[in-house]
N, C-alpha and C. Protein backbone atom coordinates (compact mmCIF):
# COMPACT_ATOMS: atom_id res chain seq x y z
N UNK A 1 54.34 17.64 -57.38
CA UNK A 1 53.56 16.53 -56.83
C UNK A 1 52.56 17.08 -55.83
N UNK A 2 51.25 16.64 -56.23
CA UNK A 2 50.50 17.15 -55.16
C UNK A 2 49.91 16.53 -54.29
N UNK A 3 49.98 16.87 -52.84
CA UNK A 3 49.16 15.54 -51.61
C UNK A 3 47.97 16.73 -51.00
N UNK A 4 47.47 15.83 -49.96
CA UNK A 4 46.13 16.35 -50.05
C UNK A 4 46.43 16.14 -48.05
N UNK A 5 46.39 17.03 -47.06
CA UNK A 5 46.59 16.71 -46.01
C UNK A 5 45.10 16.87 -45.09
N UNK A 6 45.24 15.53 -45.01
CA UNK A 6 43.38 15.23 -44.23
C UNK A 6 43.03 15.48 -42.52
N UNK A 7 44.53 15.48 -41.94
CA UNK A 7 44.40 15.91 -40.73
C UNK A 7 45.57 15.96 -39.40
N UNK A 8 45.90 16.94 -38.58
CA UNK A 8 47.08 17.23 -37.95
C UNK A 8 46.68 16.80 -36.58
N UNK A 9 47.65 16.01 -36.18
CA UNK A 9 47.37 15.35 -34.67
C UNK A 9 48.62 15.65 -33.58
N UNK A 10 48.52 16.07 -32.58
CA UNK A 10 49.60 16.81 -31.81
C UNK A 10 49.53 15.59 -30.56
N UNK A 11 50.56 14.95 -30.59
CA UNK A 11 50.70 13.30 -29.78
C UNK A 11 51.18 14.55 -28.51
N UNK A 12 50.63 14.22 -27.55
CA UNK A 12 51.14 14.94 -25.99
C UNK A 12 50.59 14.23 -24.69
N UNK A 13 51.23 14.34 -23.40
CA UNK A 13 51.07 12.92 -22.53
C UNK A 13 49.34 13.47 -21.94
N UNK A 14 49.55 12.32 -21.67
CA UNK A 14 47.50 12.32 -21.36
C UNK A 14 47.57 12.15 -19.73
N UNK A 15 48.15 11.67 -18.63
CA UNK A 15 48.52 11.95 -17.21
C UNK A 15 49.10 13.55 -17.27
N UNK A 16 48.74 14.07 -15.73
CA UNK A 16 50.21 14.98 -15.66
C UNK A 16 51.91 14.42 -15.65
N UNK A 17 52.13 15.66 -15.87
CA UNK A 17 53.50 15.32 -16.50
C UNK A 17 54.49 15.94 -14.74
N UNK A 18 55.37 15.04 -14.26
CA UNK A 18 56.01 15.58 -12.89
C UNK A 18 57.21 16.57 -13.19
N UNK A 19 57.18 17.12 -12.44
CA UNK A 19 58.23 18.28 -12.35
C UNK A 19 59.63 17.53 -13.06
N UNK A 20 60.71 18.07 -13.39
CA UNK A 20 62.37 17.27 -13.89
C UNK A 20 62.20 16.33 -15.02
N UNK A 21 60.83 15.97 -14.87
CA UNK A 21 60.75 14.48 -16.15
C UNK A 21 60.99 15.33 -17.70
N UNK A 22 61.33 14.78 -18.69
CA UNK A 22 61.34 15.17 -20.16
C UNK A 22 60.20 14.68 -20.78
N UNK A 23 59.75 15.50 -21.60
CA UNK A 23 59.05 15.50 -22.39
C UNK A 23 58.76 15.85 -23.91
N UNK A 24 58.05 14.93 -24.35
CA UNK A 24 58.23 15.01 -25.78
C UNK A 24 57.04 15.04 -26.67
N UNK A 25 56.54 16.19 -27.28
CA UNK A 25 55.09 16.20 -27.53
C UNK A 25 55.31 16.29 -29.28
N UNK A 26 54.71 15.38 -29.76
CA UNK A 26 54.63 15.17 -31.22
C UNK A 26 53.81 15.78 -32.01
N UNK A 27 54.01 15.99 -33.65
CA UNK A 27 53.15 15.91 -34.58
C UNK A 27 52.73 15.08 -35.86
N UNK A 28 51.49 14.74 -35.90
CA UNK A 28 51.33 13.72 -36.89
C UNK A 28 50.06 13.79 -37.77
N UNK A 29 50.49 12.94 -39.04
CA UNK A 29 49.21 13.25 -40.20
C UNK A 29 48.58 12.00 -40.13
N UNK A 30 47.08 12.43 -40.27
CA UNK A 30 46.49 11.31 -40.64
C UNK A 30 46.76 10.33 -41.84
N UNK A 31 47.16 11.04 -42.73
CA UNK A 31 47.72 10.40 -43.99
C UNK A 31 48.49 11.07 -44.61
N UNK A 32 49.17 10.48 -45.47
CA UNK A 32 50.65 11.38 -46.10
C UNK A 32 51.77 11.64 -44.99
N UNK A 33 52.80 12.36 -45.28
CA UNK A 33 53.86 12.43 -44.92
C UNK A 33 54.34 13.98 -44.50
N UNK A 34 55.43 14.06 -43.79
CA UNK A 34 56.06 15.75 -43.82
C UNK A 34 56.88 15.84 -44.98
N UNK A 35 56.40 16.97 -45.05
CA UNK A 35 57.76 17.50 -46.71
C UNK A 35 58.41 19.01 -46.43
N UNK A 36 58.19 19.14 -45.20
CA UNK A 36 57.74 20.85 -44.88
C UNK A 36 58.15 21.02 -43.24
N UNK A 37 58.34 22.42 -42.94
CA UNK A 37 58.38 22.51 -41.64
C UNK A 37 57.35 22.72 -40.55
N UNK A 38 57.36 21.78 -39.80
CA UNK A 38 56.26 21.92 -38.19
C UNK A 38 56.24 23.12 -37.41
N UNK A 39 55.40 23.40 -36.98
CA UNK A 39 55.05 24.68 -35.79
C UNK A 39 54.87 24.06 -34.39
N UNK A 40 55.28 24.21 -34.11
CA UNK A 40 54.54 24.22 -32.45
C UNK A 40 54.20 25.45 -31.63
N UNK A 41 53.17 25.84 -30.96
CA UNK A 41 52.50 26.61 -30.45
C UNK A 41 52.07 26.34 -29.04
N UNK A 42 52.91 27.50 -28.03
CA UNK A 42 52.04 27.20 -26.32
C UNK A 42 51.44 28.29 -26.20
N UNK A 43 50.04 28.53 -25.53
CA UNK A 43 49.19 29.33 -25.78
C UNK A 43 48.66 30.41 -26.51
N UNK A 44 49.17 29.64 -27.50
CA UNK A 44 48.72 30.59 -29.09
C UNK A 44 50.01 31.56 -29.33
N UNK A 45 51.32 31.10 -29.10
CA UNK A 45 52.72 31.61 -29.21
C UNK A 45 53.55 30.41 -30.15
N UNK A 46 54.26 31.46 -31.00
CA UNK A 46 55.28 30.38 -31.86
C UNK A 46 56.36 30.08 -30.90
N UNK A 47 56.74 28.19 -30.63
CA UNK A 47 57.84 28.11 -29.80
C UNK A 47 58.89 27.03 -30.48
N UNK A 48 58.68 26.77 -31.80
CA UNK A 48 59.55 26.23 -32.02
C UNK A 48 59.00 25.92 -33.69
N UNK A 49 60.00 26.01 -34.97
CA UNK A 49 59.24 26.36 -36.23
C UNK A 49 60.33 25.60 -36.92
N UNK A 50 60.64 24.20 -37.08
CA UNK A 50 61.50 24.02 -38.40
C UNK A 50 61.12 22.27 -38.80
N UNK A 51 62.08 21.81 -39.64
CA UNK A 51 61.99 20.47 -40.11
C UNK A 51 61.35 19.21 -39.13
N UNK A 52 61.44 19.52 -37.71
CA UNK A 52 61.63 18.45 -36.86
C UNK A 52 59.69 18.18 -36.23
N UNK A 53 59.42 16.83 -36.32
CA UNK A 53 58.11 16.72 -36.29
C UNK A 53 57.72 16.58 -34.27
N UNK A 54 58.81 16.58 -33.74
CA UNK A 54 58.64 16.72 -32.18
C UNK A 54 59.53 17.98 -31.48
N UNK A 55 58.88 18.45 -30.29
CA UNK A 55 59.22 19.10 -29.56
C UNK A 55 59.42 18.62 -28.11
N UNK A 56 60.69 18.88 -28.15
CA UNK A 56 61.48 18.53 -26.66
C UNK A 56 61.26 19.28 -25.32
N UNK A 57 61.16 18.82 -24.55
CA UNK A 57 61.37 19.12 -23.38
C UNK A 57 62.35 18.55 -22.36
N UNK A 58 63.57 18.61 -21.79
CA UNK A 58 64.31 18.16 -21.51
C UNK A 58 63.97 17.95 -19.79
N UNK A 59 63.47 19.11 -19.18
CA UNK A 59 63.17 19.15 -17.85
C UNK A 59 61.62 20.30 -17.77
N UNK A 60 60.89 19.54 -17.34
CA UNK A 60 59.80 20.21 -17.57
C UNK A 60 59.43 20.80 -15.44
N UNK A 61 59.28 22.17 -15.86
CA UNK A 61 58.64 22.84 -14.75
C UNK A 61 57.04 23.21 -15.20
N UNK A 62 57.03 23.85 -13.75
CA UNK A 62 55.60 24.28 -14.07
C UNK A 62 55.28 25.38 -14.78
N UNK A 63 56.25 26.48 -14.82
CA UNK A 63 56.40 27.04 -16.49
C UNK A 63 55.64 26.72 -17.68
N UNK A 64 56.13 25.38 -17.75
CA UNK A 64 55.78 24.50 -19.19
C UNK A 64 54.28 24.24 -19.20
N UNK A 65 53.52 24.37 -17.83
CA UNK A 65 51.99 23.84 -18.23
C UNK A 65 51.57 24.73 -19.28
N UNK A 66 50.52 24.31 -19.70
CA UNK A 66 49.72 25.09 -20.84
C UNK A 66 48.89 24.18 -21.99
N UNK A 67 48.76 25.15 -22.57
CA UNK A 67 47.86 25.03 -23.91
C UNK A 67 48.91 24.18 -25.47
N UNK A 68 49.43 23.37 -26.01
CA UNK A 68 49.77 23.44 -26.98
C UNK A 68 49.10 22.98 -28.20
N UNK A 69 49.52 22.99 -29.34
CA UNK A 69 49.30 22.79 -30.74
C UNK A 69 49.98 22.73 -31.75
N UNK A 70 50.24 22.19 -32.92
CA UNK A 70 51.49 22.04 -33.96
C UNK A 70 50.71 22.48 -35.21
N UNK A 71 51.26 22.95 -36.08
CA UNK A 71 50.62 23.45 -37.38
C UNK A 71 51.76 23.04 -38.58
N UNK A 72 51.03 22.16 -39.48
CA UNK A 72 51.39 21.90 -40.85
C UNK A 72 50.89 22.31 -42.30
N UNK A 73 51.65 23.05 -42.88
CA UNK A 73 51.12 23.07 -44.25
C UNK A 73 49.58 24.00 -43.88
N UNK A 74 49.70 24.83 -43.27
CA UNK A 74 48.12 25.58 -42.92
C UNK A 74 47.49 25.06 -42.25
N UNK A 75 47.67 24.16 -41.55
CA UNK A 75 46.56 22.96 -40.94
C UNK A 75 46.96 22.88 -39.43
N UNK A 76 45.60 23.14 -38.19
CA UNK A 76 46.33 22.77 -37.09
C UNK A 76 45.93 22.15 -36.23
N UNK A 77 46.67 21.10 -35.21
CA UNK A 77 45.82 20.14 -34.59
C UNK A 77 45.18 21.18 -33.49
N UNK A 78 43.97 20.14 -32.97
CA UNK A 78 43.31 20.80 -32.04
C UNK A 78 44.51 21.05 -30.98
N UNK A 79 44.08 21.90 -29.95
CA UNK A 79 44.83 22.47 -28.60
C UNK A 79 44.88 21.21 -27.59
N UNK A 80 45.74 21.11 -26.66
CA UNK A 80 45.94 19.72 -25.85
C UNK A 80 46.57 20.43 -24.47
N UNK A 81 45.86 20.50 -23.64
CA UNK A 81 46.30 20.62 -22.07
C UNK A 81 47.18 19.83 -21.65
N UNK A 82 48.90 20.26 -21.58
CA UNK A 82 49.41 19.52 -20.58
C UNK A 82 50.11 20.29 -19.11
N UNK A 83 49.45 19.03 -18.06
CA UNK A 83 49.63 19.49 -16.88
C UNK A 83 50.68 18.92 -16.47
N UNK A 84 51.30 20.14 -15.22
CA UNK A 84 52.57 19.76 -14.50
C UNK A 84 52.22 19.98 -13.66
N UNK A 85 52.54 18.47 -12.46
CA UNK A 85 52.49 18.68 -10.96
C UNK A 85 53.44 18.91 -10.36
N UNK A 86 53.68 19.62 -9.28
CA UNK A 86 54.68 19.79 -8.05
C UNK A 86 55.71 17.98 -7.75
N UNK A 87 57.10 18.12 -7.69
CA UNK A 87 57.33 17.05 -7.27
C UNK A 87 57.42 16.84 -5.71
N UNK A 88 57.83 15.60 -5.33
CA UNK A 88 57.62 15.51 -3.95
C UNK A 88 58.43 16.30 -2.97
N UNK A 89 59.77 16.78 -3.72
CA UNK A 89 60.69 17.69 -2.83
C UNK A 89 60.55 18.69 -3.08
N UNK A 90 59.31 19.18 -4.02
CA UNK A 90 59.02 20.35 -3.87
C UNK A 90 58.16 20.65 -2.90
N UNK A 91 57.37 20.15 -3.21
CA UNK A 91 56.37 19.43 -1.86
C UNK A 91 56.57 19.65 -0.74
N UNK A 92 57.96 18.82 -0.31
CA UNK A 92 58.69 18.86 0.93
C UNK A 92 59.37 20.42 1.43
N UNK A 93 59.74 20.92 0.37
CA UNK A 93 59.94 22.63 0.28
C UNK A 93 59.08 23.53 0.98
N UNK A 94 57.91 23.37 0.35
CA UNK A 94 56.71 24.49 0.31
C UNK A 94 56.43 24.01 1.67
N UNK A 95 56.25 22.96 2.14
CA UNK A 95 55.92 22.21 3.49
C UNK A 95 56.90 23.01 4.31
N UNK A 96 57.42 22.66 4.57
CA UNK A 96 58.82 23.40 5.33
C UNK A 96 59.22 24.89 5.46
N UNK A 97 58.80 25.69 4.95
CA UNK A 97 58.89 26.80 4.70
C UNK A 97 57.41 26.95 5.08
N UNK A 98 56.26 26.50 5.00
CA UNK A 98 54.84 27.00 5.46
C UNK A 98 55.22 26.77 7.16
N UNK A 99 55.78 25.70 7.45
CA UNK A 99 55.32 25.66 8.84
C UNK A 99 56.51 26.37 9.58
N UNK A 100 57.82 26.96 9.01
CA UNK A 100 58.82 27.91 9.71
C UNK A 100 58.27 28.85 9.89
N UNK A 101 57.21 29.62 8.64
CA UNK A 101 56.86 30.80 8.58
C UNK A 101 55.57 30.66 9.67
N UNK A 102 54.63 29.97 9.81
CA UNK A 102 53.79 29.78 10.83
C UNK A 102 54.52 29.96 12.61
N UNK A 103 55.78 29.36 13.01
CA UNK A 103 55.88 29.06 13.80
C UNK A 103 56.66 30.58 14.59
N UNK A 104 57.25 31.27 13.17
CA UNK A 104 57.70 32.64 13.41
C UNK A 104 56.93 33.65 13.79
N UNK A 105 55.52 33.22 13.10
CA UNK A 105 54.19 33.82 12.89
C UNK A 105 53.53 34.08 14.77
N UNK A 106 53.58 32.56 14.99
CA UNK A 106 53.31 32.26 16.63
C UNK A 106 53.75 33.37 17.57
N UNK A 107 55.44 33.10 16.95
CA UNK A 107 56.10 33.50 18.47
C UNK A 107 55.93 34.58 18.64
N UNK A 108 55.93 35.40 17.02
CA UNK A 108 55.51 37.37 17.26
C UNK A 108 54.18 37.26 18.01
N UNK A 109 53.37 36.68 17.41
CA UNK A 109 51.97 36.97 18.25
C UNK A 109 52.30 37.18 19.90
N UNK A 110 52.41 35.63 20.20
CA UNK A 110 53.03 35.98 21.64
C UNK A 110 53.72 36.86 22.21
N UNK A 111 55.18 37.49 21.89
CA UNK A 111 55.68 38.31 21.90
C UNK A 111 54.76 39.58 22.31
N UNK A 112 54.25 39.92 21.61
CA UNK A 112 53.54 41.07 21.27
C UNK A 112 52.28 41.36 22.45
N UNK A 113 51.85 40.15 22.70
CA UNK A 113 50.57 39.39 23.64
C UNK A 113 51.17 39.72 24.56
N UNK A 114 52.52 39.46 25.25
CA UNK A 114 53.22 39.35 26.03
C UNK A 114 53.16 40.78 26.77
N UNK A 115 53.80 41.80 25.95
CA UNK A 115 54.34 43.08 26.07
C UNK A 115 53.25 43.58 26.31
N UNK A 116 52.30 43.72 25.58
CA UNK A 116 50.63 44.10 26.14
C UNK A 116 50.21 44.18 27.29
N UNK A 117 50.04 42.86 27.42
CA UNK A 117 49.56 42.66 28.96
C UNK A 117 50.30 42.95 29.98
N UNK A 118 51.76 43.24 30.10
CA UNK A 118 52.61 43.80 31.40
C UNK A 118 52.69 44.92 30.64
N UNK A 119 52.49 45.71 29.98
CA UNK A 119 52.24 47.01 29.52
C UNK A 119 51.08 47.30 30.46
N UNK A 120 50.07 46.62 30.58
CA UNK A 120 48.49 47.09 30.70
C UNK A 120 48.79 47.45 32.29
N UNK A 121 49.58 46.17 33.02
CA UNK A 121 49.80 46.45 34.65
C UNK A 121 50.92 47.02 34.89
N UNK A 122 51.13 48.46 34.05
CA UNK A 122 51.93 49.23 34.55
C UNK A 122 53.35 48.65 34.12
N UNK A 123 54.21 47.28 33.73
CA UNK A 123 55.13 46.96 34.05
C UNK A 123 55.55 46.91 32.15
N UNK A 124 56.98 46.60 31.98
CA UNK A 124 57.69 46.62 30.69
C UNK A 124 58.07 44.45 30.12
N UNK A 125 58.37 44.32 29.24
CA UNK A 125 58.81 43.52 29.18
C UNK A 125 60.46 42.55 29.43
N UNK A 126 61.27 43.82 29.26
CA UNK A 126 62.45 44.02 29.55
C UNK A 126 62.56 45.22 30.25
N UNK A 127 63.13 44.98 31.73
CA UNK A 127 63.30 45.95 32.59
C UNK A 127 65.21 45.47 33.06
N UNK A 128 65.51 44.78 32.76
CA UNK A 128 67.27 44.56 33.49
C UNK A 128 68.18 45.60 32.82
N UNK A 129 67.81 46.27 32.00
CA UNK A 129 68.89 47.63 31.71
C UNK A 129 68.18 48.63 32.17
N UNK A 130 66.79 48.72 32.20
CA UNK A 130 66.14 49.95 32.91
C UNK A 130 66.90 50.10 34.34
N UNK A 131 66.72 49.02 34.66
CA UNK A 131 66.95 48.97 36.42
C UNK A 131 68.28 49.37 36.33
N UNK A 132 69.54 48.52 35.83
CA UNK A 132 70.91 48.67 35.99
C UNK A 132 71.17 50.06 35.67
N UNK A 133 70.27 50.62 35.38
CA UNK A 133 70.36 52.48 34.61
C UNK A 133 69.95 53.36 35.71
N UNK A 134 69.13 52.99 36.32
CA UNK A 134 68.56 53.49 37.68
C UNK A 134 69.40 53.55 38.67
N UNK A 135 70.25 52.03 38.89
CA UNK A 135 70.58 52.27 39.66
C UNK A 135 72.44 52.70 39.84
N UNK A 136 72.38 53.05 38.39
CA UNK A 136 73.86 53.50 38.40
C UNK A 136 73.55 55.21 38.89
N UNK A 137 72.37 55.61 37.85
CA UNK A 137 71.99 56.68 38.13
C UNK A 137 72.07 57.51 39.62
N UNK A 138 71.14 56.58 40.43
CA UNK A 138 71.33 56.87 42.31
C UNK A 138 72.69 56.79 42.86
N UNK A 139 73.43 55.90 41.94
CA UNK A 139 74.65 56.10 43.17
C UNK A 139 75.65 57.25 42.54
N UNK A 140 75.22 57.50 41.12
CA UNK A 140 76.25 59.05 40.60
C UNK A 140 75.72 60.43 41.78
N UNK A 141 74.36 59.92 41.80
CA UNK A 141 73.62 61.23 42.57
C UNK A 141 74.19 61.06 43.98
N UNK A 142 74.02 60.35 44.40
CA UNK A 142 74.78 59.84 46.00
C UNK A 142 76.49 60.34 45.99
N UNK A 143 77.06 60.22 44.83
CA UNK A 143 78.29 60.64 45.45
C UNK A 143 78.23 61.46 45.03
N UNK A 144 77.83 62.69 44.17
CA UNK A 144 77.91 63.91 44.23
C UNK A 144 77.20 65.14 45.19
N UNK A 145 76.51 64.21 46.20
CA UNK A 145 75.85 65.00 47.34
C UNK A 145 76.94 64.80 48.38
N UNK A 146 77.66 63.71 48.32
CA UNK A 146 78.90 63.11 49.45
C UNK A 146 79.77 64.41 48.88
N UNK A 147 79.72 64.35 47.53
CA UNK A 147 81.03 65.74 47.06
C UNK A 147 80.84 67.18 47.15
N UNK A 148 79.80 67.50 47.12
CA UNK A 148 78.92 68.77 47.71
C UNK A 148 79.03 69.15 49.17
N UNK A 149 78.75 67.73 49.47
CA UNK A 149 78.47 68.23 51.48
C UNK A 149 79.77 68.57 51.72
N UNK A 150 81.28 67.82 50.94
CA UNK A 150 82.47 67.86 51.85
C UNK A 150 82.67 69.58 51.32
N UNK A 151 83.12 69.73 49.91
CA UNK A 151 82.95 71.17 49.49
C UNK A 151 82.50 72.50 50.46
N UNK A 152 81.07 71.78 50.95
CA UNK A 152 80.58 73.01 51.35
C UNK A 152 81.07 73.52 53.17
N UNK A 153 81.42 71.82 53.11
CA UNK A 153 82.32 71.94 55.04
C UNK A 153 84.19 72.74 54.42
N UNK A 154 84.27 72.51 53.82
CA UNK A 154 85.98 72.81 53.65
C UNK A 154 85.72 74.33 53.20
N UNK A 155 84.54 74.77 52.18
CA UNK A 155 84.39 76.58 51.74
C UNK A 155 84.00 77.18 53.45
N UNK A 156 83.55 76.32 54.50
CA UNK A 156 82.67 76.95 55.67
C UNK A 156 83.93 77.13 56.76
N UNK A 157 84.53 76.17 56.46
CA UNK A 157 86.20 76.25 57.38
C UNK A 157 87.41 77.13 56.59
N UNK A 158 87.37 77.21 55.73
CA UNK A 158 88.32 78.11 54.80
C UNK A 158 87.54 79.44 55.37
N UNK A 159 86.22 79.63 54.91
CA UNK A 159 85.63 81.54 55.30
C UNK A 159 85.48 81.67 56.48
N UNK A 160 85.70 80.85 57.47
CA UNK A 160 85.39 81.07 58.61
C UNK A 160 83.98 81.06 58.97
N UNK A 161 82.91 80.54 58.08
CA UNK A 161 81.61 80.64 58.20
C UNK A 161 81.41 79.67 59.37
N UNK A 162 82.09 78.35 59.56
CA UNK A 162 81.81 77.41 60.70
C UNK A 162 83.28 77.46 61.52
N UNK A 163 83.04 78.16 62.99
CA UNK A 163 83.98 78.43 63.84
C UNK A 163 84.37 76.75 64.64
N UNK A 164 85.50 76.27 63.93
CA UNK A 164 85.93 74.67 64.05
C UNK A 164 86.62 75.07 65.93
N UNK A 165 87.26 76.04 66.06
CA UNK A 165 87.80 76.86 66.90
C UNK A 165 87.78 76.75 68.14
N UNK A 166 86.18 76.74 68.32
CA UNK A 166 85.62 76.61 69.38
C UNK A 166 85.78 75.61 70.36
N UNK A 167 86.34 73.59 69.40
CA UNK A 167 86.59 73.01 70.10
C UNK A 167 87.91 73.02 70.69
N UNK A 168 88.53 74.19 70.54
CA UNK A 168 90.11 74.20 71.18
C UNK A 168 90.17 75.54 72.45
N UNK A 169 89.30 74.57 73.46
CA UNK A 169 89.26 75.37 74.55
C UNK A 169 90.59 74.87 75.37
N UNK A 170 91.05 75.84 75.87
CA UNK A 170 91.85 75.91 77.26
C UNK A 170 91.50 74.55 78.18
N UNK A 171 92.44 73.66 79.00
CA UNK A 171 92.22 72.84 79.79
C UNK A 171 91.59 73.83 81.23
N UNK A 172 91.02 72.66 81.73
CA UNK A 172 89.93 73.27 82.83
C UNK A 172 91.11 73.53 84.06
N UNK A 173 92.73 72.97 83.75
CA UNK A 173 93.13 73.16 85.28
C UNK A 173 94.46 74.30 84.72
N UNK A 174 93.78 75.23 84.25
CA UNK A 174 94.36 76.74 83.88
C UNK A 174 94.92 77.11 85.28
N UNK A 175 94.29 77.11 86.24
CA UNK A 175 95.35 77.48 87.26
C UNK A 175 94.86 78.80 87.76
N UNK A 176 94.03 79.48 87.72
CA UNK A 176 93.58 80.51 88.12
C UNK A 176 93.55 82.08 87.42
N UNK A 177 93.40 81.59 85.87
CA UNK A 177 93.07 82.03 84.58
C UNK A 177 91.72 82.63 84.73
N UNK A 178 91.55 84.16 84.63
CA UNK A 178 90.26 84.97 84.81
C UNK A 178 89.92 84.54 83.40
N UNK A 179 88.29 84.79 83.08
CA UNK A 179 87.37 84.46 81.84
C UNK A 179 87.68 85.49 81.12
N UNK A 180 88.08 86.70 81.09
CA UNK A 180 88.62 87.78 80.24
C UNK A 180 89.89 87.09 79.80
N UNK A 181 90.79 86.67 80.57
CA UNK A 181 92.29 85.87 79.67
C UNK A 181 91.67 85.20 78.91
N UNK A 182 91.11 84.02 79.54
CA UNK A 182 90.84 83.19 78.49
C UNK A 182 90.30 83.33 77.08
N UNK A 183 89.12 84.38 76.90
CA UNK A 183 88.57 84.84 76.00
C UNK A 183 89.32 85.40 74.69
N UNK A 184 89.99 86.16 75.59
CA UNK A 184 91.29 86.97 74.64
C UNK A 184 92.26 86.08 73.66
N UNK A 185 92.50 85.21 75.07
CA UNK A 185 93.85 84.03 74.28
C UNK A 185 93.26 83.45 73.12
N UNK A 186 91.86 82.90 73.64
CA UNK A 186 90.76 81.95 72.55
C UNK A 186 90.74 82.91 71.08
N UNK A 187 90.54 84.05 70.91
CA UNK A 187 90.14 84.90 69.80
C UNK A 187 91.53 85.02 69.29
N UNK A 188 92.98 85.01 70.33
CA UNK A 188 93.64 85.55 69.27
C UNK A 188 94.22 84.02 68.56
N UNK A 189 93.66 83.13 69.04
CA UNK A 189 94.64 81.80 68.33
C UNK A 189 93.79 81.27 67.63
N UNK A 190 92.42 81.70 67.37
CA UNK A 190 91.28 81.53 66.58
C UNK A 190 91.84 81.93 65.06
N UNK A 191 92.89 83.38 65.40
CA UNK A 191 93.12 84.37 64.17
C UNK A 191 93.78 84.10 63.56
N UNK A 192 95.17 83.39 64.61
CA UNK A 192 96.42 82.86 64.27
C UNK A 192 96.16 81.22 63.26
N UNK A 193 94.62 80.38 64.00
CA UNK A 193 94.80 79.06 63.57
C UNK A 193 93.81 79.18 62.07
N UNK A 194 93.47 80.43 61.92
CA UNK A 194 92.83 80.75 60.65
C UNK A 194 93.10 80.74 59.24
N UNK A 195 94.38 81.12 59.91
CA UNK A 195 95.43 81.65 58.25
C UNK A 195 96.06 80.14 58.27
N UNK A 196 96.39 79.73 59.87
CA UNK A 196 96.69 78.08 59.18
C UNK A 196 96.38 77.37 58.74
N UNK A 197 94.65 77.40 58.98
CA UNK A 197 93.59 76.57 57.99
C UNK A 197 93.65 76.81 56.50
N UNK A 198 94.27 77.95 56.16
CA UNK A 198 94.46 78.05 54.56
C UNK A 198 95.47 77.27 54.19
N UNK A 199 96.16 76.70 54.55
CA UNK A 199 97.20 76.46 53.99
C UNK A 199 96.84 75.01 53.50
N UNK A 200 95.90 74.53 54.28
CA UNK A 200 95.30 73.39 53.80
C UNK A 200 94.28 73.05 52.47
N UNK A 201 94.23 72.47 51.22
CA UNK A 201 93.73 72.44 50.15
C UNK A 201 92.47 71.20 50.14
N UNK A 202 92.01 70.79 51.06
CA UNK A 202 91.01 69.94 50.82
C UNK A 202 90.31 69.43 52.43
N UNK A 203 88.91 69.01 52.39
CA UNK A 203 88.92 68.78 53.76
C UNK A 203 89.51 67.41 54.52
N UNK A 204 89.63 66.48 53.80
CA UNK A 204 89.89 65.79 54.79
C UNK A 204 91.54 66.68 55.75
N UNK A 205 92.13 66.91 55.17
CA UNK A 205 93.35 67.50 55.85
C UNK A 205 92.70 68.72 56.69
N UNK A 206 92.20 69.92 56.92
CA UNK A 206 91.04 70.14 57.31
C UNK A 206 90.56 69.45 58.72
N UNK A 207 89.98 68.40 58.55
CA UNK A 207 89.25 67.16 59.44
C UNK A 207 90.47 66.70 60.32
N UNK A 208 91.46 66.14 59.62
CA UNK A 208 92.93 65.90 60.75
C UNK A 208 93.37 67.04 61.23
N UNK A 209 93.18 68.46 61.02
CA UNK A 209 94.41 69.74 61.68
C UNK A 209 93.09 69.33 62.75
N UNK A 210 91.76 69.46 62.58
CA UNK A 210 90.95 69.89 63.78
C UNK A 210 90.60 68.96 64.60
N UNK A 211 91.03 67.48 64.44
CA UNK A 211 90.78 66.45 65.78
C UNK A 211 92.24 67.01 66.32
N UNK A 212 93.79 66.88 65.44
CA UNK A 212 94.32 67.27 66.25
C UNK A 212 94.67 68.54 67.67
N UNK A 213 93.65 69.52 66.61
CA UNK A 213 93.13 70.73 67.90
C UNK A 213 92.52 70.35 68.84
N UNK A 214 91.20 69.37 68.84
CA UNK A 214 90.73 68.79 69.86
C UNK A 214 91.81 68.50 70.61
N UNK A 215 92.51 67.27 70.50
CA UNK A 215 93.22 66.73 71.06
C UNK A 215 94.23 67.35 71.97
């Protein structure tokens, strides 16, 4: 049996089509019937090839925009633009995300603006660990000059380099004690309180044998 096919018409929506909606884009003859299988075509690509005279779309993205066309029996309808718009919560998406990224955008600027300009007058933006670093720093140095100075009084009383000695003079009512006794007595208990100063291991003990010599 022979038919004669006069012309292929590809039914597709004439508004844009919204994001999630389904869609359903047809093919049709001007006269006669299908006996045969349909083509459908999105931008000059085979996307769907058998008995069925429509093509589904169940959830249409923006993916789906394009060019289509259906082909019968050698024959093909003209090409048909269908457009997909953004829906409103997409909308609401892209919105939301433009103005986070703007507002992130801000604060670096500032930030940055910030650090600059107390850069420029000499100063940092964050200085409270600089400082707390500083000033742990001065007081390690402070007590190791406190630990040095005592060191170097206890090595000066141990070598005899600082004569502590001296403050353990004789009372003034000696009784009629010539300056040759005295001298003598002074040097030899200088000799005697020398070797006693060793026996001592640190200065403050040191510091107590010699007020008690004063005394």
């Amino acid at each position: 049996m022979a038919f004669t096919v006069t012309g292929v018409i590809l039914v597709s929506p004439v508004h844009p089509v919204n994001e999630g909606d389904s869609v359903a884009l047809g093919c049709k003859l001007r006269t006669g019937n299908f006996n045969s299988t349909v083509a459908f075509y999105k931008n000059g690509k085979l996307i769907q090839n058998d008995d069925r005279q429509k093509l589904n779309i169940p959830a249409v993205s923006k993916s789906d925009e394009g060019f289509y066309k259906c082909e019968y029996s050698g024959h093909e309808s003209p090409e048909s633009w269908m457009s997909v718009k953004a829906s409103r919560s997409s909308l609401s998406v892209s919105l939301i995300t433009g103005l986070v990224s703007g507002v992130s955008l801000i604060l670096l600027l500032s930030l940055l603006l910030c650090c600059w300009h107390k850069k420029s007058k000499g100063t940092l933006c964050i200085r409270p660990a600089q400082s707390q670093e500083t000033s742990q720093t001065a007081a390690t140095v402070q007590t190791m000059r406190q630990d040095e100075n005592q060191q170097q009084i206890y090595s000066s009383l141990l070598h005899g380099d600082m004569n502590v000695y001296e403050s353990c003079r004789p009372s003034e009512n000696t009784g009629g004690r010539t300056d040759d006794y005295r001298n003598m007595s002074l040097q030899l208990r200088s000799v005697e309180q020398r070797s006693e100063y060793k026996k001592y291991k640190n200065t403050k003990q040191l510091l107590k044998y010699k007020s008690k010599c004063i005394m």
